[in-house]
Every structure is written in structure tokens, then in C-alpha cells.
Protein backbone atom coordinates (compact mmCIF):
# COMPACT_ATOMS: atom_id res chain seq x y z
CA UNK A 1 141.11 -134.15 233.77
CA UNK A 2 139.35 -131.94 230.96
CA UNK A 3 137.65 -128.81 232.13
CA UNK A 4 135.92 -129.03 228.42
CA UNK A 5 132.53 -130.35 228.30
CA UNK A 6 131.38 -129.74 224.64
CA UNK A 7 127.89 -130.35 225.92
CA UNK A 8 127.81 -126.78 227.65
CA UNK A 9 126.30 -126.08 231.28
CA UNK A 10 122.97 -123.89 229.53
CA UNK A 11 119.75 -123.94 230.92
CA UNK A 12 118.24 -126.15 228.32
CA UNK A 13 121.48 -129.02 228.58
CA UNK A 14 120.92 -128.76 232.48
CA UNK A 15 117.13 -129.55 232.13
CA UNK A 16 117.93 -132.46 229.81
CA UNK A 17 120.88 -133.72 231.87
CA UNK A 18 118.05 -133.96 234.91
CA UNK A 19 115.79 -136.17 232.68
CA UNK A 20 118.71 -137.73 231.12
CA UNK A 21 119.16 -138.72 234.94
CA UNK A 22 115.70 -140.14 235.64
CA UNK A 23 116.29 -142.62 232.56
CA UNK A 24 119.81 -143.69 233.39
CA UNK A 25 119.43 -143.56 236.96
CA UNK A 26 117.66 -147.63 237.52
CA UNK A 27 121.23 -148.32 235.19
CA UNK A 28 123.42 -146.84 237.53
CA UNK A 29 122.36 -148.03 240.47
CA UNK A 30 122.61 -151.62 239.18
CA UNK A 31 126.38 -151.28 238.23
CA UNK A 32 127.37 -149.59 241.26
CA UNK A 33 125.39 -152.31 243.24
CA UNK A 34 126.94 -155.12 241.35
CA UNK A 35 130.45 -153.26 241.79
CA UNK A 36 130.44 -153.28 245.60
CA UNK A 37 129.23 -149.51 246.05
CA UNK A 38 127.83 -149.89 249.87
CA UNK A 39 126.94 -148.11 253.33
CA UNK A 40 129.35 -146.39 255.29
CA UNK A 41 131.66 -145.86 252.28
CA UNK A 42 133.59 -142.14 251.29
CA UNK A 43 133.00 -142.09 247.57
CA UNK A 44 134.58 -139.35 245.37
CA UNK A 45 132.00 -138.38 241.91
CA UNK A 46 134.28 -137.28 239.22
CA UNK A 47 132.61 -135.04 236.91
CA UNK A 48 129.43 -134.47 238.63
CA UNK A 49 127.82 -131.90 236.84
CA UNK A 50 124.21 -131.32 238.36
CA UNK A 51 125.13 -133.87 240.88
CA UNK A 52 122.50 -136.63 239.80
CA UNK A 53 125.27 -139.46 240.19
CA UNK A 54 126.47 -137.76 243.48
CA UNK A 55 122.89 -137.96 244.99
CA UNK A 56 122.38 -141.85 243.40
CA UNK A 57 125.72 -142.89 245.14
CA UNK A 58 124.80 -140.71 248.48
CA UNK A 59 121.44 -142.71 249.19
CA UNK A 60 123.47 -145.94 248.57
CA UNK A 61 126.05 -145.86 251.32
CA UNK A 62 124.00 -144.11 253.60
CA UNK A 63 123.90 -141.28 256.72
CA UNK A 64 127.10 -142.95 257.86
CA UNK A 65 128.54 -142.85 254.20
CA UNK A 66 130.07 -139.23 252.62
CA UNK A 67 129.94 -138.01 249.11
CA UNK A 68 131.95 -135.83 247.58
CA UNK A 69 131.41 -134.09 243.50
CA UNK A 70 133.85 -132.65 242.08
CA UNK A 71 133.57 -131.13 238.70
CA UNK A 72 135.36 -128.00 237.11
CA UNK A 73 132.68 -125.89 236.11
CA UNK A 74 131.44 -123.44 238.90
CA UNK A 75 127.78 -123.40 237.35
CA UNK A 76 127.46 -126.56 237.60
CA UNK A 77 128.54 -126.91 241.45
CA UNK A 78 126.52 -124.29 242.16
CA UNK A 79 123.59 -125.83 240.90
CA UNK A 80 124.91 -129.54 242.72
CA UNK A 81 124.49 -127.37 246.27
CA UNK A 82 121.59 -125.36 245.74
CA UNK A 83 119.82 -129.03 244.75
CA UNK A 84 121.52 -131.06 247.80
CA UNK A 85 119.62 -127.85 250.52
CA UNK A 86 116.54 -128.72 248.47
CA UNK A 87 116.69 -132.49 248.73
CA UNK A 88 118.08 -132.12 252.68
CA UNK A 89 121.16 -134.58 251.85
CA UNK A 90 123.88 -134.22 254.63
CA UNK A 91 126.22 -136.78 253.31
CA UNK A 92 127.16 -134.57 250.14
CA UNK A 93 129.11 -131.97 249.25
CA UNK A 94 130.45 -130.55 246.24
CA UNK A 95 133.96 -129.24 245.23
CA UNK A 96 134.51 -127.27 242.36
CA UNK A 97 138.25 -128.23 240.83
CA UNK A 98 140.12 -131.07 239.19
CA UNK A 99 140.12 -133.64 241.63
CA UNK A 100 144.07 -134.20 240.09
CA UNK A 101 144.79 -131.16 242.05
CA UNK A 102 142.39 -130.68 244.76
CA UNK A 103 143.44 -131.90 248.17
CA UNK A 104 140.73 -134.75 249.21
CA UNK A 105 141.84 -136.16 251.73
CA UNK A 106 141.80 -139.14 253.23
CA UNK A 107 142.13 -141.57 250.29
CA UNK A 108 138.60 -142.77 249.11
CA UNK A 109 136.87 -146.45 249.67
CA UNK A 110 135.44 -145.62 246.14
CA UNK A 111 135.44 -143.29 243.34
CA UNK A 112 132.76 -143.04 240.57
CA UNK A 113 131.23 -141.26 237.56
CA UNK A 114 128.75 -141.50 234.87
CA UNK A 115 129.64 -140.04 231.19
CA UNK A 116 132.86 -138.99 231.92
CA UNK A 117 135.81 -140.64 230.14
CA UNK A 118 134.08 -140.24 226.69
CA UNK A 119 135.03 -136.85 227.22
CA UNK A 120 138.88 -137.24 228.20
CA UNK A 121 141.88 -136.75 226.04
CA UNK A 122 143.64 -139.48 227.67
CA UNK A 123 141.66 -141.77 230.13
CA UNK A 124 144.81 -143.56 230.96
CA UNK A 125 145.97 -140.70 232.55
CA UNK A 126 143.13 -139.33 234.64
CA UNK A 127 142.70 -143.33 235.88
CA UNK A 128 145.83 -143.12 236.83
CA UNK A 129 145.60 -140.31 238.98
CA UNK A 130 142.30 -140.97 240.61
CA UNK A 131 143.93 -144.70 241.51
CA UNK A 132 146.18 -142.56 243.65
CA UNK A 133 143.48 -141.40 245.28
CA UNK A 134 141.99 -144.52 246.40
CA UNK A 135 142.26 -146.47 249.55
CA UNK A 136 144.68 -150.34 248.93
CA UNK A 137 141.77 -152.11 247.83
CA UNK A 138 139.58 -149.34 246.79
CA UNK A 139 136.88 -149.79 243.89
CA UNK A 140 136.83 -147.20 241.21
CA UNK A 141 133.26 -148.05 238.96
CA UNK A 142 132.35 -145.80 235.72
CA UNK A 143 128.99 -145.82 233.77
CA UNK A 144 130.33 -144.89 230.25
CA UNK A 145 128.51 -145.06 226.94
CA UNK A 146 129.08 -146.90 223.40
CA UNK A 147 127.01 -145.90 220.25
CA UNK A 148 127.58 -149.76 218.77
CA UNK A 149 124.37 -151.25 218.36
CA UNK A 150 121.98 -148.69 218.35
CA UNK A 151 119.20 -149.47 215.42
CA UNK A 152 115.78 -149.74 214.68
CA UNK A 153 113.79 -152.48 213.38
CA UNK A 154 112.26 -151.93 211.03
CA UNK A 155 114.33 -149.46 209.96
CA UNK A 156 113.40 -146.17 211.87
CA UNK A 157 115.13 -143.71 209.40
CA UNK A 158 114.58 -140.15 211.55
CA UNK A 159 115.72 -142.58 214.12
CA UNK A 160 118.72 -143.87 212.58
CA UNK A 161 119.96 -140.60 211.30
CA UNK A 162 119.13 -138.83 214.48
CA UNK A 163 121.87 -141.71 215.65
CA UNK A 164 124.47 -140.96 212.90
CA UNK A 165 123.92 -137.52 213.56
CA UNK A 166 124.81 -137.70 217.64
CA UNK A 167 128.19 -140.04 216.76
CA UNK A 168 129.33 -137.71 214.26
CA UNK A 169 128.49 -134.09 216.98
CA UNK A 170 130.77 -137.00 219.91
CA UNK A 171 133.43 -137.04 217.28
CA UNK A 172 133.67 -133.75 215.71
CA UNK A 173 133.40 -132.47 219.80
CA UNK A 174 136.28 -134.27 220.52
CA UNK A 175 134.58 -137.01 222.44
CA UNK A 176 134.43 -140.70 221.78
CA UNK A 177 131.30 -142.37 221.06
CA UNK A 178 133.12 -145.93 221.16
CA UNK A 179 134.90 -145.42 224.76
CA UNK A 180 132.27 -147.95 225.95
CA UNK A 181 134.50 -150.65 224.00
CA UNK A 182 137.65 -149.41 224.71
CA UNK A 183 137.36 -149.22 228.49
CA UNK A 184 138.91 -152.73 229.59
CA UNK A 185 142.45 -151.69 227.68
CA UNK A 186 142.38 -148.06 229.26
CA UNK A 187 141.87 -149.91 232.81
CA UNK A 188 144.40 -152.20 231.87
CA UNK A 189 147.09 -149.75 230.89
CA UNK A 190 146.21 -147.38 233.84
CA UNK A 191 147.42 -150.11 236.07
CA UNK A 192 144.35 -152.13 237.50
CA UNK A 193 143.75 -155.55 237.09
CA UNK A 194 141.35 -156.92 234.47
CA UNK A 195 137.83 -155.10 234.86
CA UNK A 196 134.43 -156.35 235.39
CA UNK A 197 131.76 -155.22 232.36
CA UNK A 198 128.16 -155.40 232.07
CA UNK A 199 126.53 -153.80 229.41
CA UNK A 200 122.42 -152.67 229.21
CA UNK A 201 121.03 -150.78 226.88
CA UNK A 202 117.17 -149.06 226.62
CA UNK A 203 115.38 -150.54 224.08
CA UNK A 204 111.04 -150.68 223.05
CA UNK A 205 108.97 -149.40 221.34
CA UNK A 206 106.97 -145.73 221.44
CA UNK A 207 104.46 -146.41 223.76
CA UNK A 208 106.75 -148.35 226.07
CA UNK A 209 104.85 -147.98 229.33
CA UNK A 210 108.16 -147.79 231.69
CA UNK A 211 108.32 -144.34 229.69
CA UNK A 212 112.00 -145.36 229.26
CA UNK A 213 112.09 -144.72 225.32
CA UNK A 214 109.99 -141.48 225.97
CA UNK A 215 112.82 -140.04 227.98
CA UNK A 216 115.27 -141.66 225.34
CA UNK A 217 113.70 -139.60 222.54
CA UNK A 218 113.92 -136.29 224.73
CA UNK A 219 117.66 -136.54 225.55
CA UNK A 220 119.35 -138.43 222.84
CA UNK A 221 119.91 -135.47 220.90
CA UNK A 222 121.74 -132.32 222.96
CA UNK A 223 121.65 -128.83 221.73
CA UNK A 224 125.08 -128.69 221.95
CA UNK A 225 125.42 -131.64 218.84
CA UNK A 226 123.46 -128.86 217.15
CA UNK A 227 125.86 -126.14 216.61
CA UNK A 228 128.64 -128.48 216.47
CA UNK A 229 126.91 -130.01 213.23
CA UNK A 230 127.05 -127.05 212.01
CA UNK A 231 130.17 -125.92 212.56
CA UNK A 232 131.99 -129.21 211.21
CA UNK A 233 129.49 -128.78 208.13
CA UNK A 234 127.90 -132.28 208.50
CA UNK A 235 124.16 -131.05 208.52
CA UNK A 236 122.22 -127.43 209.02
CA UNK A 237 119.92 -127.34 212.25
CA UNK A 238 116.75 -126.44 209.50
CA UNK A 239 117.96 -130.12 208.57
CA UNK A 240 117.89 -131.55 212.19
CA UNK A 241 114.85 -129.85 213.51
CA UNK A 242 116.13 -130.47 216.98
CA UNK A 243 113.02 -128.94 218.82
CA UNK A 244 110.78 -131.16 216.64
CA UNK A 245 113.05 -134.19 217.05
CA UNK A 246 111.53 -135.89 220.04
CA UNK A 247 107.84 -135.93 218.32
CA UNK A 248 108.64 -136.98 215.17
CA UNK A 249 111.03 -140.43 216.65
CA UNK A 250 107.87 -141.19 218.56
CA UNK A 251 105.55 -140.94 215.25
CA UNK A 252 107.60 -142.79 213.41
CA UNK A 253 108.50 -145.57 215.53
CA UNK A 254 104.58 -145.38 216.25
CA UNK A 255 103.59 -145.65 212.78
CA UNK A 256 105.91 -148.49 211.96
CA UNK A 257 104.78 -150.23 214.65
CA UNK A 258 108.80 -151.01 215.62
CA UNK A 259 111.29 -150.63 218.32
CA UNK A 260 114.37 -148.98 218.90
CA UNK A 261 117.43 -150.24 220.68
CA UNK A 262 119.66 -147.21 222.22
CA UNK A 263 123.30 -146.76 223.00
CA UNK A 264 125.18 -149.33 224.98
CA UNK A 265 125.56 -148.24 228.85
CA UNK A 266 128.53 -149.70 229.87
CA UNK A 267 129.40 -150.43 233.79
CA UNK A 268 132.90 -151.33 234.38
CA UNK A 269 134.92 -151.64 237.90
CA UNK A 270 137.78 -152.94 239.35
CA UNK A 271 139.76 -152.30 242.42
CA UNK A 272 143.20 -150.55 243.43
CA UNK A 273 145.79 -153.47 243.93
């Protein structure tokens, strides 16, 4: 695994990664119920971050399940452990390391994350390894992203370019705003048998009253993509407005009376032969 995240671990990404939770959270917990994610199971969270995914899967396979983060930032882990005291969850714990080279122990029934492999050099590989680390028969289950598809109609245009902007920020990062797409190859070639899919995606218009868009329009644009705009020269941040941002999707889409259709969110699963 990559210990880059071109994201960052500041206050400001860690606040947005906790919302970004609340919104993808309902998402989640459908693909990891449709995978087979259930009680009494020792799961393994691969990049856990703030631990969001960690607590999701925790609740799902119960007192009698265990839980184990991993991620390779010490900030983050930090923050994962001071959270779990706070929330009283006694089936969790958090590791900071690669989980390539930590010992863990018996092998796992399952092994998840959320946003992940967009962010790997090569996929293949780190599936590869983590397969070791399952139990014969073990599910491994990943809620990855895709940027095809995302539009407006009518035509949204802070909207759309707020889009164009976040693909190009993924590419110029080094991360992959099409893994969604790509995922049943990398499966494939990392030795599984053919994957399941399901794909969602958050879509409505400003005044949707699940709140989803809201949320949408308050974490679709990182400050990280920011400075990484600038850097690869695409756009300047008095261009982007990024604290602005979030108000002025919702009066446009408002005053156009339209909707907007997000990313892709991608579930896909299979198990260890």
C-alpha cells in the first residue's frame, strides 16, 4: 500500500471526511450488506482514516464481531481511538502501519475499505496481498468511486466545472477518478474470481429534503484539489472560490430549478478461492 494520501490529514479535510461519512454512510452499509458483511465476523479496514468505515462495519457484525483499522498515517489513528473511547465501541481497534507488513493475525473472515484503491499505484498488487490475508473463503468488499456520469440538467455550469475541476485535482494527485470502472479487471488479475458490482450514485435537486445533495455540495470539493490546481496550473483558487463553493452550487441548482447527479459509488466483492 501507499502511505500518500494527496487529500492531507488537516483539520479542515478531517471535518469534511466526517460529513463526507454521514452522506456515504446509508451507501456503504448497503454494499457491505449485500456482500455478506455479518455478526460475529473479524474484519480488517484498510485505509481507515478517521475510522468512519471501521465504526459502520463494527455495528454490523456485532459485540461478538472484531474490527480492526489500519491506516499509515499516525494522525489519523490517533484520531480513529480517541473517537472509538467517545463512541464506547469495544469491538475496534486501530493499527497504525501497512497492513502488507503488519502482523494481523489470524487470517480475516473479511476485509474492507471505502476510497481506497483510487489512491493506489497498483491495486493489483495491494489485492493481492490483502487476499493473503484472508481466511479460504473470505470476502474482501471495497466502496470505490467513478467520476463517469456526473452532470446536471439543465446544465449546472458552477456545477459542472466544480466536477471538471475535482477529476482533473484526482489526476494531477496521482489518483484515479475512473478506478470505479476499472475495478472488475484489477480483481480479476489479482486472482479472485469474477466480482459482484452495484453502482448508486446521489442525485436531486437543492432542496432535496434527505439533505443528501446538501452534504454533496459541502464535500465534493477538498481543500487539498485546491493547491493541487494550482500547482499543475489548471485554475487559481481566486478562480475556484472554494470557501464560497458550497453556496453558490446550491443557488444555482436552486435558481435553475434542476438536479444534479454525483459521482458513481461503486460496491464490488468477491471472495478468496
Amino acid at each position: 500500500m501507499t502511505d500518500r494520501y494527496m487529500l492531507g490529514h488537516s483539520l479542515s479535510e478531517s471535518r469534511r471526511l466526517i460529513l463526507q461519512a454521514e452522506l456515504l454512510e446509508p451507501i456503504t452499509r448497503r454494499f457491505f450488506t449485500a456482500a455478506g458483511i455479518q455478526r460475529g465476523m473479524r474484519v480488517l479496514d484498510v485505509g481507515t482514516g478517521m475510522g468512519d468505515v471501521a465504526f459502520l462495519v463494527a455495528d454490523m457484525v456485532g459485540e461478538q464481531g472484531e474490527v480492526i483499522g489500519v491506516d499509515t498515517c499516525a494522525a489519523a489513528i490517533a484520531a480513529a481511538a480517541a473517537r472509538s473511547g467517545n463512541l464506547s465501541r469495544g469491538n475496534v481497534r486501530f493499527l497504525t502501519g501497512d497492513p502488507a507488513k503488519l502482523s494481523l493475525e489470524p487470517a480475516f473472515d473479511a476485509i474492507v475499505g471505502r476510497y481506497v484503491l483510487l489512491f493506489q499505484k497498483e491495486p493489483v498488487s495491494m489485492l493481492r496481498t490483502l487476499n493473503a490475508k484472508l481466511r479460504p473463503g473470505g470476502l474482501i468488499a471495497f466502496h470505490e468511486l467513478d467520476w463517469q456520469g456526473v452532470h446536471s440538467s439543465p446544465p449546472a455550469p458552477t456545477f459542472d466545472q466544480c466536477c471538471r475541476w475535482a477529476i482533473d485535482a484526482l489526476r494531477f494527485g496521482g489518483a484515479d477518478p475512473f478506478v470505479g470502472s476499472k475495478l472488475y479487471l484489477t480483481f480479476v488479475q489479482a486472482g479472485f474470481p469474477p466480482p459482484e458490482l452495484r453502482v448508486e450514485s446521489i442525485a436531486g435537486g437543492a432542496g432535496d429534503p434527505t439533505g443528501a445533495v446538501s452534504k454533496l455540495f459541502n464535500t465534493i470539493f477538498p481543500e487539498a484539489f485546491v493547491h493541487t490546481l494550482e500547482q499543475s496550473g489548471v485554475a487559481k483558487a481566486a478562480d475556484i472560490g472554494a470557501e464560497t463553493l458550497p453556496n453558490r452550487l446550491r443557488a444555482e441548482v436552486t435558481r435553475l430549478g434542476g438536479i444534479v447527479v454525483g459521482k458513481r459509488e461503486v460496491g464490488i466483492w468477491a471472495r478468496r478461492v
